[in-house]
Protein backbone atom coordinates (compact mmCIF):
# COMPACT_ATOMS: atom_id res chain seq x y z
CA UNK A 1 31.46 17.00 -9.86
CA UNK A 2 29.60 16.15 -12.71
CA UNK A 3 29.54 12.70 -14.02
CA UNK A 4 30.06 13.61 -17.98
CA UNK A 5 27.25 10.54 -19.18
CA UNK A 6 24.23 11.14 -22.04
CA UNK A 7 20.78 11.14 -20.70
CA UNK A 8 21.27 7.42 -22.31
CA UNK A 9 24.51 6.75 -20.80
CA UNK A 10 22.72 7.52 -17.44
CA UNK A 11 19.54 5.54 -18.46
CA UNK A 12 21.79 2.18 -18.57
CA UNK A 13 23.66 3.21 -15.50
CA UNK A 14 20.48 3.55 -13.28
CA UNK A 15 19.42 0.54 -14.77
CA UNK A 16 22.23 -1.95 -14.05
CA UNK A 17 21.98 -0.37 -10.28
CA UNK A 18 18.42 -0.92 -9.60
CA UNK A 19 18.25 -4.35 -11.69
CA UNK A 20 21.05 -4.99 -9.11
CA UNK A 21 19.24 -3.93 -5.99
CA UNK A 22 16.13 -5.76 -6.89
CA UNK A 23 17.80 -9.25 -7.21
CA UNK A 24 20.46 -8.88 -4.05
CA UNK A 25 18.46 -6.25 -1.70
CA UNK A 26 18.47 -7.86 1.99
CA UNK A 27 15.19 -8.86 3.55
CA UNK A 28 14.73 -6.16 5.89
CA UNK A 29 11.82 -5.49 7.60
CA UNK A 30 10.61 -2.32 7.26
CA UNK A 31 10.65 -2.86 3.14
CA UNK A 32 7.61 -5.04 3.70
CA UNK A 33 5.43 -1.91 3.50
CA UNK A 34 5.48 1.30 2.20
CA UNK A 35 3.61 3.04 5.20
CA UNK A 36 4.93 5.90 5.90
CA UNK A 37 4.82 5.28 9.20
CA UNK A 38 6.68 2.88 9.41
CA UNK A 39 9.07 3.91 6.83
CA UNK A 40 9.67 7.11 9.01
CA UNK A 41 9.97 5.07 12.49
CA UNK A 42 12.91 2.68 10.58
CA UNK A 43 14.57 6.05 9.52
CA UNK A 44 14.95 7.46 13.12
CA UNK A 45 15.99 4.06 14.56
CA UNK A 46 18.47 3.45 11.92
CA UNK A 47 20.40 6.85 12.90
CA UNK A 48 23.61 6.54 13.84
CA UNK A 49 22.52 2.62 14.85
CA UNK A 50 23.75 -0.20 12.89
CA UNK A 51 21.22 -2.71 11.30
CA UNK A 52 21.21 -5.40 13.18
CA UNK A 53 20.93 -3.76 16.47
CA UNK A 54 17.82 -1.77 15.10
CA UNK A 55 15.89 -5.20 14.08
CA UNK A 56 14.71 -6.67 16.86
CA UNK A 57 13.66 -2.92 18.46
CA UNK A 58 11.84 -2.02 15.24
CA UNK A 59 9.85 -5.00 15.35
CA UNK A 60 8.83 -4.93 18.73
CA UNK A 61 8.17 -0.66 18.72
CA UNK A 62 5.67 -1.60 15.83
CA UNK A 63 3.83 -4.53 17.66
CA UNK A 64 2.73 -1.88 20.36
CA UNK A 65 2.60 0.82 17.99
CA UNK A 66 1.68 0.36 14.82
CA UNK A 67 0.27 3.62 14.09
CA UNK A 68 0.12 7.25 14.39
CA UNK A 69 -2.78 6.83 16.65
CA UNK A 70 -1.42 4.73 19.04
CA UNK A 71 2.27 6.41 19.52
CA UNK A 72 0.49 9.73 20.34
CA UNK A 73 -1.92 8.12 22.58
CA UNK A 74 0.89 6.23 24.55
CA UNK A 75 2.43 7.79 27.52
CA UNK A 76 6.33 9.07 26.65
CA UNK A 77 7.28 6.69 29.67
CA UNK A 78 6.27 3.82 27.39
CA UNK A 79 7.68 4.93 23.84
CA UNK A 80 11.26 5.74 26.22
CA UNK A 81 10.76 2.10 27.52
CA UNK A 82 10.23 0.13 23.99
CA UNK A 83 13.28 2.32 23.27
CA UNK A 84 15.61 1.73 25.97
CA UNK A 85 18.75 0.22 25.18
CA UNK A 86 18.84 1.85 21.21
CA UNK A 87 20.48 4.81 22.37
CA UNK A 88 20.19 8.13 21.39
CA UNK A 89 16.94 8.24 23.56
CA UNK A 90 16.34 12.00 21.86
CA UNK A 91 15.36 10.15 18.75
CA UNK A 92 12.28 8.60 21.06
CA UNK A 93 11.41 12.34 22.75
CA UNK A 94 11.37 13.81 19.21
CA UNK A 95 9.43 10.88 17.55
CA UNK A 96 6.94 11.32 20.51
CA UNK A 97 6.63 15.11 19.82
CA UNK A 98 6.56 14.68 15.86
CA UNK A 99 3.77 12.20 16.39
CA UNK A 100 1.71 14.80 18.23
CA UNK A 101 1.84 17.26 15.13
CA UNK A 102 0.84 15.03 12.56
CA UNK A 103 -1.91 14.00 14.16
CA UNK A 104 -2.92 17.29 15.30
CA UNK A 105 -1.86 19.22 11.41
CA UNK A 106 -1.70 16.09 8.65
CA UNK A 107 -4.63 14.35 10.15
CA UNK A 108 -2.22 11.56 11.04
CA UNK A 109 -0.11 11.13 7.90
CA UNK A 110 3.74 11.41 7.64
CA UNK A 111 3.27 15.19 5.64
CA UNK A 112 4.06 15.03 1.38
CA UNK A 113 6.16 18.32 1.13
CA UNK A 114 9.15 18.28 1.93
CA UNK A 115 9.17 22.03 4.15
CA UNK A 116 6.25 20.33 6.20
CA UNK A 117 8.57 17.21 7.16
CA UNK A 118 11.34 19.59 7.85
CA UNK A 119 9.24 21.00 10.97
CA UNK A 120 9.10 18.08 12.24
CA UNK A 121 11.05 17.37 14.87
CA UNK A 122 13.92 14.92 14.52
CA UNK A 123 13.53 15.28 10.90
CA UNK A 124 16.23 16.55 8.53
CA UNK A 125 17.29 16.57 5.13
CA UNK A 126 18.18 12.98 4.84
CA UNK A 127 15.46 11.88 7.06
CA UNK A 128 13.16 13.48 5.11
CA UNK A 129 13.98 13.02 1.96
CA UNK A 130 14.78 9.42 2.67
CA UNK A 131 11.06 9.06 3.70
CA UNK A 132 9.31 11.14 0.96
CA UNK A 133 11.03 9.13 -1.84
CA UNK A 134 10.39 5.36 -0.01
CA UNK A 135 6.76 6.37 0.78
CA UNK A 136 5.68 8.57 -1.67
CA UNK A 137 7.84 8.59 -4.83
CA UNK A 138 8.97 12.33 -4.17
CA UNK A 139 11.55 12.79 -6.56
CA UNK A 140 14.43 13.69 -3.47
CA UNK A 141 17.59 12.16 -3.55
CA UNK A 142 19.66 11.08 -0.39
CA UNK A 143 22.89 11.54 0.65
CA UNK A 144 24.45 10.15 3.81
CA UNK A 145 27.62 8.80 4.75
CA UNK A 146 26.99 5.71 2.86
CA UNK A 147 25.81 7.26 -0.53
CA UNK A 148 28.66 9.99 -0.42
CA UNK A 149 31.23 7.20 -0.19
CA UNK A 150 29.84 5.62 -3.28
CA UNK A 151 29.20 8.88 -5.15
CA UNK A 152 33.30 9.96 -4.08
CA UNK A 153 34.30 6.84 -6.00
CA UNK A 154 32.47 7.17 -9.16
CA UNK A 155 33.44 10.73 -9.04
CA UNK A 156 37.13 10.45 -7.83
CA UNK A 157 36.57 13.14 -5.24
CA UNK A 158 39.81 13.32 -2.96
CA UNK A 159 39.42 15.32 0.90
CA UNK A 160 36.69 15.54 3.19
CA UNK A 161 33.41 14.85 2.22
CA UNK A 162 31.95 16.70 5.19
CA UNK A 163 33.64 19.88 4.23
CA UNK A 164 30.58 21.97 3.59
CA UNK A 165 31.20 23.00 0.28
CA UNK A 166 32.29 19.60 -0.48
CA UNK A 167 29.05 17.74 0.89
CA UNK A 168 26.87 20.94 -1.07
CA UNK A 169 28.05 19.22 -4.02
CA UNK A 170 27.59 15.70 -3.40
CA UNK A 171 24.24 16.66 -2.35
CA UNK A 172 23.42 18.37 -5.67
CA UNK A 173 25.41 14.96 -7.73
CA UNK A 174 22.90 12.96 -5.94
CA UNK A 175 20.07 14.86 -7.02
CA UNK A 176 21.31 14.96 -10.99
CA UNK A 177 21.74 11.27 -11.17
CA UNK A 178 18.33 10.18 -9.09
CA UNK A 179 16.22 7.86 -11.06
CA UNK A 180 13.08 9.73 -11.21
CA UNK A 181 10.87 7.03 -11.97
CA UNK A 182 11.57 5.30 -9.09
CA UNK A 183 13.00 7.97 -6.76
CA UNK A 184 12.64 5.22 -3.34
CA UNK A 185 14.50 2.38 -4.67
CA UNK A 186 17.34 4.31 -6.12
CA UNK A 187 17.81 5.54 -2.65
CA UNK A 188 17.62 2.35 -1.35
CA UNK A 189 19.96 0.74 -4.01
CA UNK A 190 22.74 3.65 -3.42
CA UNK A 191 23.12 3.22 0.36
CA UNK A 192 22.35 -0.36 -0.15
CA UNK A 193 25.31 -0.45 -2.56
CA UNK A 194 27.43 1.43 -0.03
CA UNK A 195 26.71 -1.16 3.01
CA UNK A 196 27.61 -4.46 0.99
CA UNK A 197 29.82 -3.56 -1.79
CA UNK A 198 31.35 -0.08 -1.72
CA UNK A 199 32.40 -0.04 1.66
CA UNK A 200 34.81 1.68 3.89
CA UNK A 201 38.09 -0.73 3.78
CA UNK A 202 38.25 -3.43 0.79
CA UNK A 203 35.29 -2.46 -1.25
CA UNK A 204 34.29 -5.50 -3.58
CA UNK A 205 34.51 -3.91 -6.70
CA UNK A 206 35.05 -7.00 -8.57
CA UNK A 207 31.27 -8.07 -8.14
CA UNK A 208 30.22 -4.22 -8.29
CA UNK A 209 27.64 -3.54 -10.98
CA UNK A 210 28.85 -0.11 -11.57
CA UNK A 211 31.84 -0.40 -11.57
CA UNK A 212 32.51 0.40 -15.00
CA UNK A 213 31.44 3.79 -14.12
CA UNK A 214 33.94 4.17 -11.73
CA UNK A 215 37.12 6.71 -11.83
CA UNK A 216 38.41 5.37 -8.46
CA UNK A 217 38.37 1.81 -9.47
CA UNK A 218 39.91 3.19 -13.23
CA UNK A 219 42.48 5.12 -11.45
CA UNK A 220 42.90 2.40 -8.43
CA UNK A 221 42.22 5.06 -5.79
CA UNK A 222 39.73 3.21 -4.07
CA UNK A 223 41.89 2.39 -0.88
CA UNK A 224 42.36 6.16 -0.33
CA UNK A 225 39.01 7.45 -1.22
CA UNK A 226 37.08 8.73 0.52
CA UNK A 227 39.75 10.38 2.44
CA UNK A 228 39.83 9.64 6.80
CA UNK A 229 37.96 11.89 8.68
CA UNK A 230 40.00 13.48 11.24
CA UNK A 231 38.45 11.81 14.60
CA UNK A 232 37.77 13.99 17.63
CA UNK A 233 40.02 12.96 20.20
CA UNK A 234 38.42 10.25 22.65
CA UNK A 235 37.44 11.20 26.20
CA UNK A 236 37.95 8.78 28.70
CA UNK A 237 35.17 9.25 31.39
CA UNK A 238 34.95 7.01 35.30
CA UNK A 239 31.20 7.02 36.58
CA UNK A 240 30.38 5.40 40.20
CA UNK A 241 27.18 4.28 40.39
CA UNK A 242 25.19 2.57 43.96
CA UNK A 243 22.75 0.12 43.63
CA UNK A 244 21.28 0.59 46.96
CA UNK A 245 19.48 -2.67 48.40
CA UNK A 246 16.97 -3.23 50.85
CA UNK A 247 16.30 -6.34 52.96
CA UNK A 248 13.35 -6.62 50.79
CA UNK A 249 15.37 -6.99 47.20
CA UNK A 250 14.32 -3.81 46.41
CA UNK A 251 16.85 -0.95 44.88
CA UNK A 252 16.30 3.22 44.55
CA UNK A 253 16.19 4.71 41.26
CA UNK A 254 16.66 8.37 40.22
CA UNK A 255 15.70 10.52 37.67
CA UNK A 256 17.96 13.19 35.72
CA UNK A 257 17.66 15.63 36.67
CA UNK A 258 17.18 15.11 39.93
CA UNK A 259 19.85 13.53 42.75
CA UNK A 260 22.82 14.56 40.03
CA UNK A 261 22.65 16.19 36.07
CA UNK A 262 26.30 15.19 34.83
CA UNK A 263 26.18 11.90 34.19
CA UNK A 264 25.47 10.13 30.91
CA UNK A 265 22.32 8.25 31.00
CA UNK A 266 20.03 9.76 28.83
CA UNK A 267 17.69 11.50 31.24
CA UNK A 268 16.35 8.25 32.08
CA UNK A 269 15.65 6.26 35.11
CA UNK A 270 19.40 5.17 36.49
CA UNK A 271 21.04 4.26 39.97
CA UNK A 272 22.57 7.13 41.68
CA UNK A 273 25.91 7.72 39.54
CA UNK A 274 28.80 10.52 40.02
CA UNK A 275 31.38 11.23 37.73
CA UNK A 276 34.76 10.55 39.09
CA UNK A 277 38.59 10.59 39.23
CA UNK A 278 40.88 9.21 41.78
CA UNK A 279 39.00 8.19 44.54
CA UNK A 280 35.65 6.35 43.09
CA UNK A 281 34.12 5.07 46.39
CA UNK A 282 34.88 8.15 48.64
CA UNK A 283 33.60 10.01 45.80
CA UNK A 284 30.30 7.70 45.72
CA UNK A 285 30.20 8.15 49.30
CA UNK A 286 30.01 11.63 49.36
CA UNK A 287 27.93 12.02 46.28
CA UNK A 288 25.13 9.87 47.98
CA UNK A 289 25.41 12.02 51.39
CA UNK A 290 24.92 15.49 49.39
CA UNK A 291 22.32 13.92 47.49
CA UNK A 292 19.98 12.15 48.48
CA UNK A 293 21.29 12.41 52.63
CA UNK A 294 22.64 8.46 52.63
CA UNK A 295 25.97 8.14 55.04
CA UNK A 296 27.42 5.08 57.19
CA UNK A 297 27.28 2.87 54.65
CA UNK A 298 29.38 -0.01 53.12
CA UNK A 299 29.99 0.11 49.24
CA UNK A 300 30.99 -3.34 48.00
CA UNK A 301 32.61 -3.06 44.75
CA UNK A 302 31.06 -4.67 41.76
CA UNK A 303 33.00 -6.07 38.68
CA UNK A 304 33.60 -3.20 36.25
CA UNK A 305 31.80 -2.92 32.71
CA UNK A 306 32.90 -0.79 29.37
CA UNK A 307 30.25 2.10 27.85
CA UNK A 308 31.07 4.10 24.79
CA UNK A 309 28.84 7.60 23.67
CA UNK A 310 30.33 8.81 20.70
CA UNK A 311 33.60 9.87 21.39
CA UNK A 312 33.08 9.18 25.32
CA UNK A 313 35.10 6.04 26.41
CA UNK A 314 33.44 5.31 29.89
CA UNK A 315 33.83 2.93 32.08
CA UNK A 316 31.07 1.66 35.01
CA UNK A 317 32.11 1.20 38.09
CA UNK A 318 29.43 -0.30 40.37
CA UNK A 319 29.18 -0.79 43.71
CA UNK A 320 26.62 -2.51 46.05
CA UNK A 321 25.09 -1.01 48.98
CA UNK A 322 22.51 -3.09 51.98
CA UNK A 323 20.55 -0.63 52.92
CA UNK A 324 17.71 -0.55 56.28
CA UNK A 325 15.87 1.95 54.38
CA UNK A 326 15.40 3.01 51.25
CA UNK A 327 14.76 7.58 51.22
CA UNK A 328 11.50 8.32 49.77
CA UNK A 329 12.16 11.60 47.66
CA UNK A 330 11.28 13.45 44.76
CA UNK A 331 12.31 12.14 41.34
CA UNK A 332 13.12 8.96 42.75
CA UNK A 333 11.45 5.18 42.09
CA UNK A 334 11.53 2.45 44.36
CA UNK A 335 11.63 -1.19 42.23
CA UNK A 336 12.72 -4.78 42.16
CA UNK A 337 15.73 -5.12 40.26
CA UNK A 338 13.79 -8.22 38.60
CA UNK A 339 11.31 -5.29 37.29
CA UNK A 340 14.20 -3.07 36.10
CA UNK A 341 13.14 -3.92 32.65
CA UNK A 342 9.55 -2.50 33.20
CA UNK A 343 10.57 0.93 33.12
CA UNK A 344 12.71 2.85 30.67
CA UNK A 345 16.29 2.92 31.19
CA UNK A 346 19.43 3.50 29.68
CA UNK A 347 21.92 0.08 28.07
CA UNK A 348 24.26 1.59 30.96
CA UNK A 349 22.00 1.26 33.34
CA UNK A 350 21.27 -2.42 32.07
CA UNK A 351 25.13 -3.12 32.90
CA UNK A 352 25.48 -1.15 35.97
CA UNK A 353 22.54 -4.29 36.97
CA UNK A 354 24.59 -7.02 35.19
CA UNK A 355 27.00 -6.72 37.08
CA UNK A 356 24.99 -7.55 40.44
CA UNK A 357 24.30 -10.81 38.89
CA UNK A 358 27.81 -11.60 38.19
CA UNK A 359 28.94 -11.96 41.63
């Protein structure tokens, strides 16, 4: 998987990529600055989250916390709050814990070596690298799915690129062809490359600037390269969920894991919520009597809402309770659903509420 060019062959190609990247990059906003911080906080968002959806949180996660200092110093409540409705919410509990260990073992700077980033938590081989070489200039190359796709193409590299062996290789292509003198921006130019230009279906290689360099173009193999990943077979998953109300406006919370621990919400603040099958409100019903000892009530069903966790396909199916009382018991919160946004909860949480207002 070698790519067969003279150190001067290579010289032009890096060249003609990052004279590219430097007159199309996007404006994003966490290449303002090379903090590390927020460097690193961008990387975590932007796993497994698309761009646009990370914007507005990234801007707003900085703007209470704009340091080291001041995510360690904030309760875990809060950073799960700023966070809720990214997903993932593990990112946030790791981040949290991460933050902690810098401050208390790098004197509050994202560490240089790449074995100390590595114990972080929530850090891993992309992460890390991806941050050492924007911050710092370590000389680490990336590889994710983005940078594989492009480096399959110039290479002409047919199966799965996540077949160990396979990605061991890419990995170690990446490294030989990183631009050492400017280690960050190569990184950024390859999986910028990958996002606008080389992507998945109908790559634009007629406006590529490497193309020339390309044996999947040459051969016109792009179409089937990289090959499909085989997808894991979707789940399709019914949750019930009460939004108990009181004369006062006011609804129950719970916390997982507390009234229930097999439903999907992140371990966050969430309505009462069952998993079910054929019978959703007798289900409800009884899940809300074992639970948290509610029984004679009337469940009005709520319009229904869509949810998808990776291969999960769930769908929401609310229902409103009017409650006399609300139980005071552990592990649960009392609120106004007007205040629902004052305390971290899950985007499925957010529609289980929606759909309140919808009626």
């Amino acid at each position: 998987m070698k790519a067969n060019l003279s150190p001067r062959q290579l010289k032009n190609f890096q060249s003609r990529l990052l004279r590219w990247f430097h007159a199309h990059k996007r404006d994003l906003p966490w290449r303002s600055s090379r903090d590390p911080y927020r460097v690193w906080i961008a990387e975590i968002m932007l796993q497994q989250t698309r761009i646009a959806a990370v914007m507005p949180y990234y801007e707003r996660f900085l703007k209470s916390l704009p340091n080291v200092k001041s995510l360690v110093s904030a309760p875990l409540v809060e950073v799960l709050k700023l966070w809720s409705g990214l997903g993932y919410y593990s990112r946030a509990r790791n981040l949290h814990r991460a933050a902690k260990i810098i401050a208390a073992d790098h004197n509050g700077k994202f560490p240089r070596e790449l074995d100390s980033a590595l114990q972080l938590p929530g850090i891993g081989r992309y992460t890390a690298a991806a941050v050492l070489s924007i911050a710092y200039d370590a000389p680490l190359a990336v590889l994710d799915g983005n940078v594989a796709r492009v480096l399959a193409r110039l290479l002409a590299i047919r199966g799965d690129l996540r077949e160990p062996r396979r990605w061991r290789s890419l990995a170690k292509s990446a490294q030989d062809w990183l631009a050492f003198d400017s280690p960050g921006d190569w990184n950024q130019a390859l999986m910028e490359l990958g996002e606008t230009i080389c992507t998945p279906q109908n790559p634009r290689c007629a406006i590529c600037p490497i193309s020339k360099w390309c044996r999947a173009y040459k051969l016109g193999l792009t179409d089937r390269i990289p090959s499909p990943r085989i997808k894991r077979v979707a789940v399709n998953i019914k949750i019930a969920a009460a939004i108990l109300r009181d004369r006062r406006g006011r609804t129950l919370l719970v916390k997982d894991p507390g009234a229930h621990d097999h439903v999907l919400f992140s371990r966050m603040w969430q309505f009462p919520a069952v998993e079910v099958a054929r019978h959703p409100r007798a289900e409800l019903e009884s899940h809300l009597r074992t639970t948290l000892g509610i029984d004679g009530i009337v469940l009005e069903e709520l319009p229904t809402a869509r949810h998808g966790v990776t291969f999960r396909n769930i769908t929401l199916l609310p229902f409103l309770a009017r409650i006399e009382r609300l139980p005071k018991l552990a592990r649960t919160r009392i609120i106004t659903l007007e205040n629902l946004s004052h305390v971290p909860v899950s985007s499925a949480t957010r529609k289980i509420a929606a759909s309140l207002r919808k009626v």
